[in-house]
N, C-alpha and C. Protein backbone atom coordinates (compact mmCIF):
# COMPACT_ATOMS: atom_id res chain seq x y z
N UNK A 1 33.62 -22.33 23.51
CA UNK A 1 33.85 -23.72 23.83
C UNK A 1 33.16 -24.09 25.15
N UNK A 2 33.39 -23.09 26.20
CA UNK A 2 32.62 -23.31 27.45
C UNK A 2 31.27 -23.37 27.77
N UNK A 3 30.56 -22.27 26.55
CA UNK A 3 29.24 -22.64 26.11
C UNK A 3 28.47 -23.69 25.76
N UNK A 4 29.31 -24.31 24.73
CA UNK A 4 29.05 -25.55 23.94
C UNK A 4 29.28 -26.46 25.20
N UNK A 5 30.06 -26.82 25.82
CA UNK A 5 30.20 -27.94 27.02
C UNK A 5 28.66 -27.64 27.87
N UNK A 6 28.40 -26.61 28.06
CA UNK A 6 27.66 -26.37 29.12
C UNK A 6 26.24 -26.76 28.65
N UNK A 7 25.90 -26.37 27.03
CA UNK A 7 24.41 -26.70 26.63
C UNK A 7 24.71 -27.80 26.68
N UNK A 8 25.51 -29.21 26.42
CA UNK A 8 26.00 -30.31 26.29
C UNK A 8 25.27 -30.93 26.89
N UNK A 9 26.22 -30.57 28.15
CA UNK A 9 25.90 -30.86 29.49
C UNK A 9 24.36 -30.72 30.06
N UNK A 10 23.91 -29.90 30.11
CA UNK A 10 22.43 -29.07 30.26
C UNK A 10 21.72 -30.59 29.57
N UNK A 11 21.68 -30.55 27.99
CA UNK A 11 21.22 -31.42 27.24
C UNK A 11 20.98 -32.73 27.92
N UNK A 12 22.03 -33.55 28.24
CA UNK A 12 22.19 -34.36 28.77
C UNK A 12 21.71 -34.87 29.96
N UNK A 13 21.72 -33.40 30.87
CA UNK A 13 21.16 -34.18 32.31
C UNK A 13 19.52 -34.03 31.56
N UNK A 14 18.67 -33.13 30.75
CA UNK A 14 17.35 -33.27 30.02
C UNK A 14 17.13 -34.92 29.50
N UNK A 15 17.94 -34.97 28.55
CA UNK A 15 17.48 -36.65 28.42
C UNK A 15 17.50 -37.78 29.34
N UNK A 16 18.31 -37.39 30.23
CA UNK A 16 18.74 -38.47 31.03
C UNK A 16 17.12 -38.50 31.75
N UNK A 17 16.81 -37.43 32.45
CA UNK A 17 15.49 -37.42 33.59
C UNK A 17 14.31 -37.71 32.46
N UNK A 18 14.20 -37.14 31.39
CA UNK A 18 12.91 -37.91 30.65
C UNK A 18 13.07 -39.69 30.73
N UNK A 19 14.44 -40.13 30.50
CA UNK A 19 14.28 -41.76 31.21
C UNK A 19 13.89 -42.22 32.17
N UNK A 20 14.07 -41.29 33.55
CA UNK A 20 13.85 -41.92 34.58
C UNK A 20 12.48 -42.26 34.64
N UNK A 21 11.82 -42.16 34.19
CA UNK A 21 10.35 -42.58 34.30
C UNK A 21 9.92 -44.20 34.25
N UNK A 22 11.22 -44.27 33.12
CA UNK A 22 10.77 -45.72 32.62
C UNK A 22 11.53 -46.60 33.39
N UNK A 23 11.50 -48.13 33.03
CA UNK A 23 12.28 -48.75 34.15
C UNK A 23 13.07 -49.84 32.55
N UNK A 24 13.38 -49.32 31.36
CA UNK A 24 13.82 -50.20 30.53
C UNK A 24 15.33 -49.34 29.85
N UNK A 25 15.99 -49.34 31.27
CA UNK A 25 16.94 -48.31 30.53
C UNK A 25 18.56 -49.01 30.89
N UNK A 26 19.09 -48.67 30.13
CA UNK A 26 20.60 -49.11 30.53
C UNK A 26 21.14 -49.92 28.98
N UNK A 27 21.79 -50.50 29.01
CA UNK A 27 22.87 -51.52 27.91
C UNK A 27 22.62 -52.77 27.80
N UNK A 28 22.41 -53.75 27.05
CA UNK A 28 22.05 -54.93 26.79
C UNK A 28 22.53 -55.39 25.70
N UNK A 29 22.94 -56.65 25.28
CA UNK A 29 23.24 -57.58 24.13
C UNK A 29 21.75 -58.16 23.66
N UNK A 30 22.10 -57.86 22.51
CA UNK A 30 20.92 -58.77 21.76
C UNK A 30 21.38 -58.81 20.13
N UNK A 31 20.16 -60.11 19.77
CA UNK A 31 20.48 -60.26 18.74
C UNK A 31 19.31 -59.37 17.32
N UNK A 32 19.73 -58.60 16.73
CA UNK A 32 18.96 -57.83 15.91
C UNK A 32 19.30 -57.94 14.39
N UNK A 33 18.00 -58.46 13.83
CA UNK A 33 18.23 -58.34 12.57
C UNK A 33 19.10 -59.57 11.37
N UNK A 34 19.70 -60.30 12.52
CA UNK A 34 20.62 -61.96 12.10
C UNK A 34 21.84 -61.76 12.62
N UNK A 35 21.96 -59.98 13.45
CA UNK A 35 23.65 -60.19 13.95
C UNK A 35 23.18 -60.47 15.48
N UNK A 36 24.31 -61.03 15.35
CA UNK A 36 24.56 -61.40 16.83
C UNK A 36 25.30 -60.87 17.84
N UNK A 37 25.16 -60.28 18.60
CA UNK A 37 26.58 -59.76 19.46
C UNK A 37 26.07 -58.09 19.40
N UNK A 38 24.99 -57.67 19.17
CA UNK A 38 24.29 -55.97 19.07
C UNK A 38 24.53 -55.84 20.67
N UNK A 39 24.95 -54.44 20.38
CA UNK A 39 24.46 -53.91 21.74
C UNK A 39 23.15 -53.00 21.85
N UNK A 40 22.65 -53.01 22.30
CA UNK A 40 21.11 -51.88 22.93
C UNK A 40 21.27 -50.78 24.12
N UNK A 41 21.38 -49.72 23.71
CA UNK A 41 21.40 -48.92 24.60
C UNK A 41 20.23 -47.99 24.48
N UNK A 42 19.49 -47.91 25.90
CA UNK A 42 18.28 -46.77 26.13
C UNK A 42 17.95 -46.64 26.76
N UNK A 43 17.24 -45.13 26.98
CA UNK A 43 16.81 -44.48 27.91
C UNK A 43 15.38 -44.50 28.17
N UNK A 44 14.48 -46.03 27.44
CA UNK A 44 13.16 -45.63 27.82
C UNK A 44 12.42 -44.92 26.20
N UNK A 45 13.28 -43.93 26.23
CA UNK A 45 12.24 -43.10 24.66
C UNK A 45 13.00 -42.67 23.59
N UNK A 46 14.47 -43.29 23.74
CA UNK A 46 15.42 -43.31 22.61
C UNK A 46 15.96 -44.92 22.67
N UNK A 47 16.53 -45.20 21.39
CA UNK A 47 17.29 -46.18 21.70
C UNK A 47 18.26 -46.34 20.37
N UNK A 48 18.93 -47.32 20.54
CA UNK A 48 20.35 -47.12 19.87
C UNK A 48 20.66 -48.68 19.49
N UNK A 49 20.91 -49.41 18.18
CA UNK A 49 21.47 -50.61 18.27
C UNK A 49 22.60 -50.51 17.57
N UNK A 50 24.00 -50.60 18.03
CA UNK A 50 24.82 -51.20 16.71
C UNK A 50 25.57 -52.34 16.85
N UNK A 51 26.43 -53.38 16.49
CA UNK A 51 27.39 -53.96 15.90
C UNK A 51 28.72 -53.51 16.48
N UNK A 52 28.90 -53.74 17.69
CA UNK A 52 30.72 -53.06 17.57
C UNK A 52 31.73 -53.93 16.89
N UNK A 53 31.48 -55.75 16.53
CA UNK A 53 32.17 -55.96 15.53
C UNK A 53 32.37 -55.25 14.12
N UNK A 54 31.88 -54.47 14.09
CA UNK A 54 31.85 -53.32 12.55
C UNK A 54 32.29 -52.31 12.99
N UNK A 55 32.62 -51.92 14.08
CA UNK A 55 33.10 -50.48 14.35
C UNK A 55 31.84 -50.00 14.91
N UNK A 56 30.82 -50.62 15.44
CA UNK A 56 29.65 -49.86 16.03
C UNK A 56 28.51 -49.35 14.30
N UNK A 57 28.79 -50.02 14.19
CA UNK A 57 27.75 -49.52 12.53
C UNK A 57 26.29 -49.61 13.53
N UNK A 58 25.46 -48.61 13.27
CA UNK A 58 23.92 -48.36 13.90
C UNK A 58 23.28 -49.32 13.01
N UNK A 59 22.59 -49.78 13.59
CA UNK A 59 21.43 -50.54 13.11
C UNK A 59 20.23 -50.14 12.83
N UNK A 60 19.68 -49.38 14.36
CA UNK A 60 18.45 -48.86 14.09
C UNK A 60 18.72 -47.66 15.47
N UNK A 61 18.30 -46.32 15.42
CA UNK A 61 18.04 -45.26 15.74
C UNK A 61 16.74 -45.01 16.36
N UNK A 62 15.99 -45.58 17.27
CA UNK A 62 14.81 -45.38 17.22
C UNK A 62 14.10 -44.53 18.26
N UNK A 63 13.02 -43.32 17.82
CA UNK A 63 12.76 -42.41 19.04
C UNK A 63 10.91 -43.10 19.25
N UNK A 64 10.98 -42.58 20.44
CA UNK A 64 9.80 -43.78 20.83
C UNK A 64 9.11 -44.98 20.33
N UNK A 65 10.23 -46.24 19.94
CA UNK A 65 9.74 -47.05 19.51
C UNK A 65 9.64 -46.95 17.84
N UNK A 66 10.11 -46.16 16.89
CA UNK A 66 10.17 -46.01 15.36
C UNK A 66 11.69 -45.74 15.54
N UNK A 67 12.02 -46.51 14.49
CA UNK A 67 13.74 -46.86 13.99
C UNK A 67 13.84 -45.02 12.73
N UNK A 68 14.32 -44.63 12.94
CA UNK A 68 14.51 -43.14 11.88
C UNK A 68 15.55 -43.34 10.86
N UNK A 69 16.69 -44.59 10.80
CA UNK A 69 17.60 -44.89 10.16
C UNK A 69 16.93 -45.48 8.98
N UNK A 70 17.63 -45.85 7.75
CA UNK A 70 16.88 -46.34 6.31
C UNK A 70 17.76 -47.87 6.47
N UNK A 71 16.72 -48.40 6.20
CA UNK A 71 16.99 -50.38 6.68
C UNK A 71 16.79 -50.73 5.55
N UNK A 72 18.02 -51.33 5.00
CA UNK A 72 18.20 -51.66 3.63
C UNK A 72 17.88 -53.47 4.34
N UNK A 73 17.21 -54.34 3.75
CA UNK A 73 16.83 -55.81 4.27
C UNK A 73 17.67 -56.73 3.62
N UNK A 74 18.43 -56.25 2.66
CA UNK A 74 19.49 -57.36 1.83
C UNK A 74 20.70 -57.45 2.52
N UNK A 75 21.10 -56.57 4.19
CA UNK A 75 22.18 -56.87 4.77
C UNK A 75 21.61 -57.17 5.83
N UNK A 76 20.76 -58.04 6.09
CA UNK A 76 20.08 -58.18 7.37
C UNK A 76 20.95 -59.67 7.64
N UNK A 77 21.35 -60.03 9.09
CA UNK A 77 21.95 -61.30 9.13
C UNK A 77 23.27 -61.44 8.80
N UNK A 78 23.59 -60.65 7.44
CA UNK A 78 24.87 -60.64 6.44
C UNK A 78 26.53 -60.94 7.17
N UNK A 79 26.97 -61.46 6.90
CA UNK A 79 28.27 -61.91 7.40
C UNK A 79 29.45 -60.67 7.05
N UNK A 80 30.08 -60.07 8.50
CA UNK A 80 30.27 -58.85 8.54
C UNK A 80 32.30 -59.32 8.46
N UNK A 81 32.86 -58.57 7.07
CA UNK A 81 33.59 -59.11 6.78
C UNK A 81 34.89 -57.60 6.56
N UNK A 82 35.95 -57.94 7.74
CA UNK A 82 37.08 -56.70 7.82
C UNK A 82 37.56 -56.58 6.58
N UNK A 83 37.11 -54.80 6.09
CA UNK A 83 37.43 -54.23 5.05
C UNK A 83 39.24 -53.79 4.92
């Protein structure tokens, strides 16, 4: 367990300093895709969008600028409705 914390950790301060380079890093609202209310989080050469009205559903996954997630376009915009 102490292992696992520690590569974690290790991991972490690694991604973090490959950001510092860039100056487009931190948390932001935006609107992606027709939702409104996304959050954006990145470090520069990862980035992250989801929806926390959905529980944080990802949007797009993207490592330098390419989304790696499968973008279905018939829920793009779509009116996000508690299951």
């Amino acid at each position: 367990m102490t292992r696992t914390l520690c590569i974690a950790g290790i991991t972490l301060v690694i991604l973090t300093c490959i950001g510092c380079s860039t100056t487009q890093q931190g948390v932001s609202s935006v609107t992606f895709r027709g939702f409104e209310g996304c959050r954006r989080v990145t470090n520069g050469n990862a980035e992250i969008i989801a929806v926390p009205q959905s529980g944080g559903w990802l949007l797009s996954y993207a490592l330098n600028g390419k989304n790696i997630l499968f973008h279905d376009p018939a829920v793009d915009g779509g009116k996000l409705v508690p299951g």
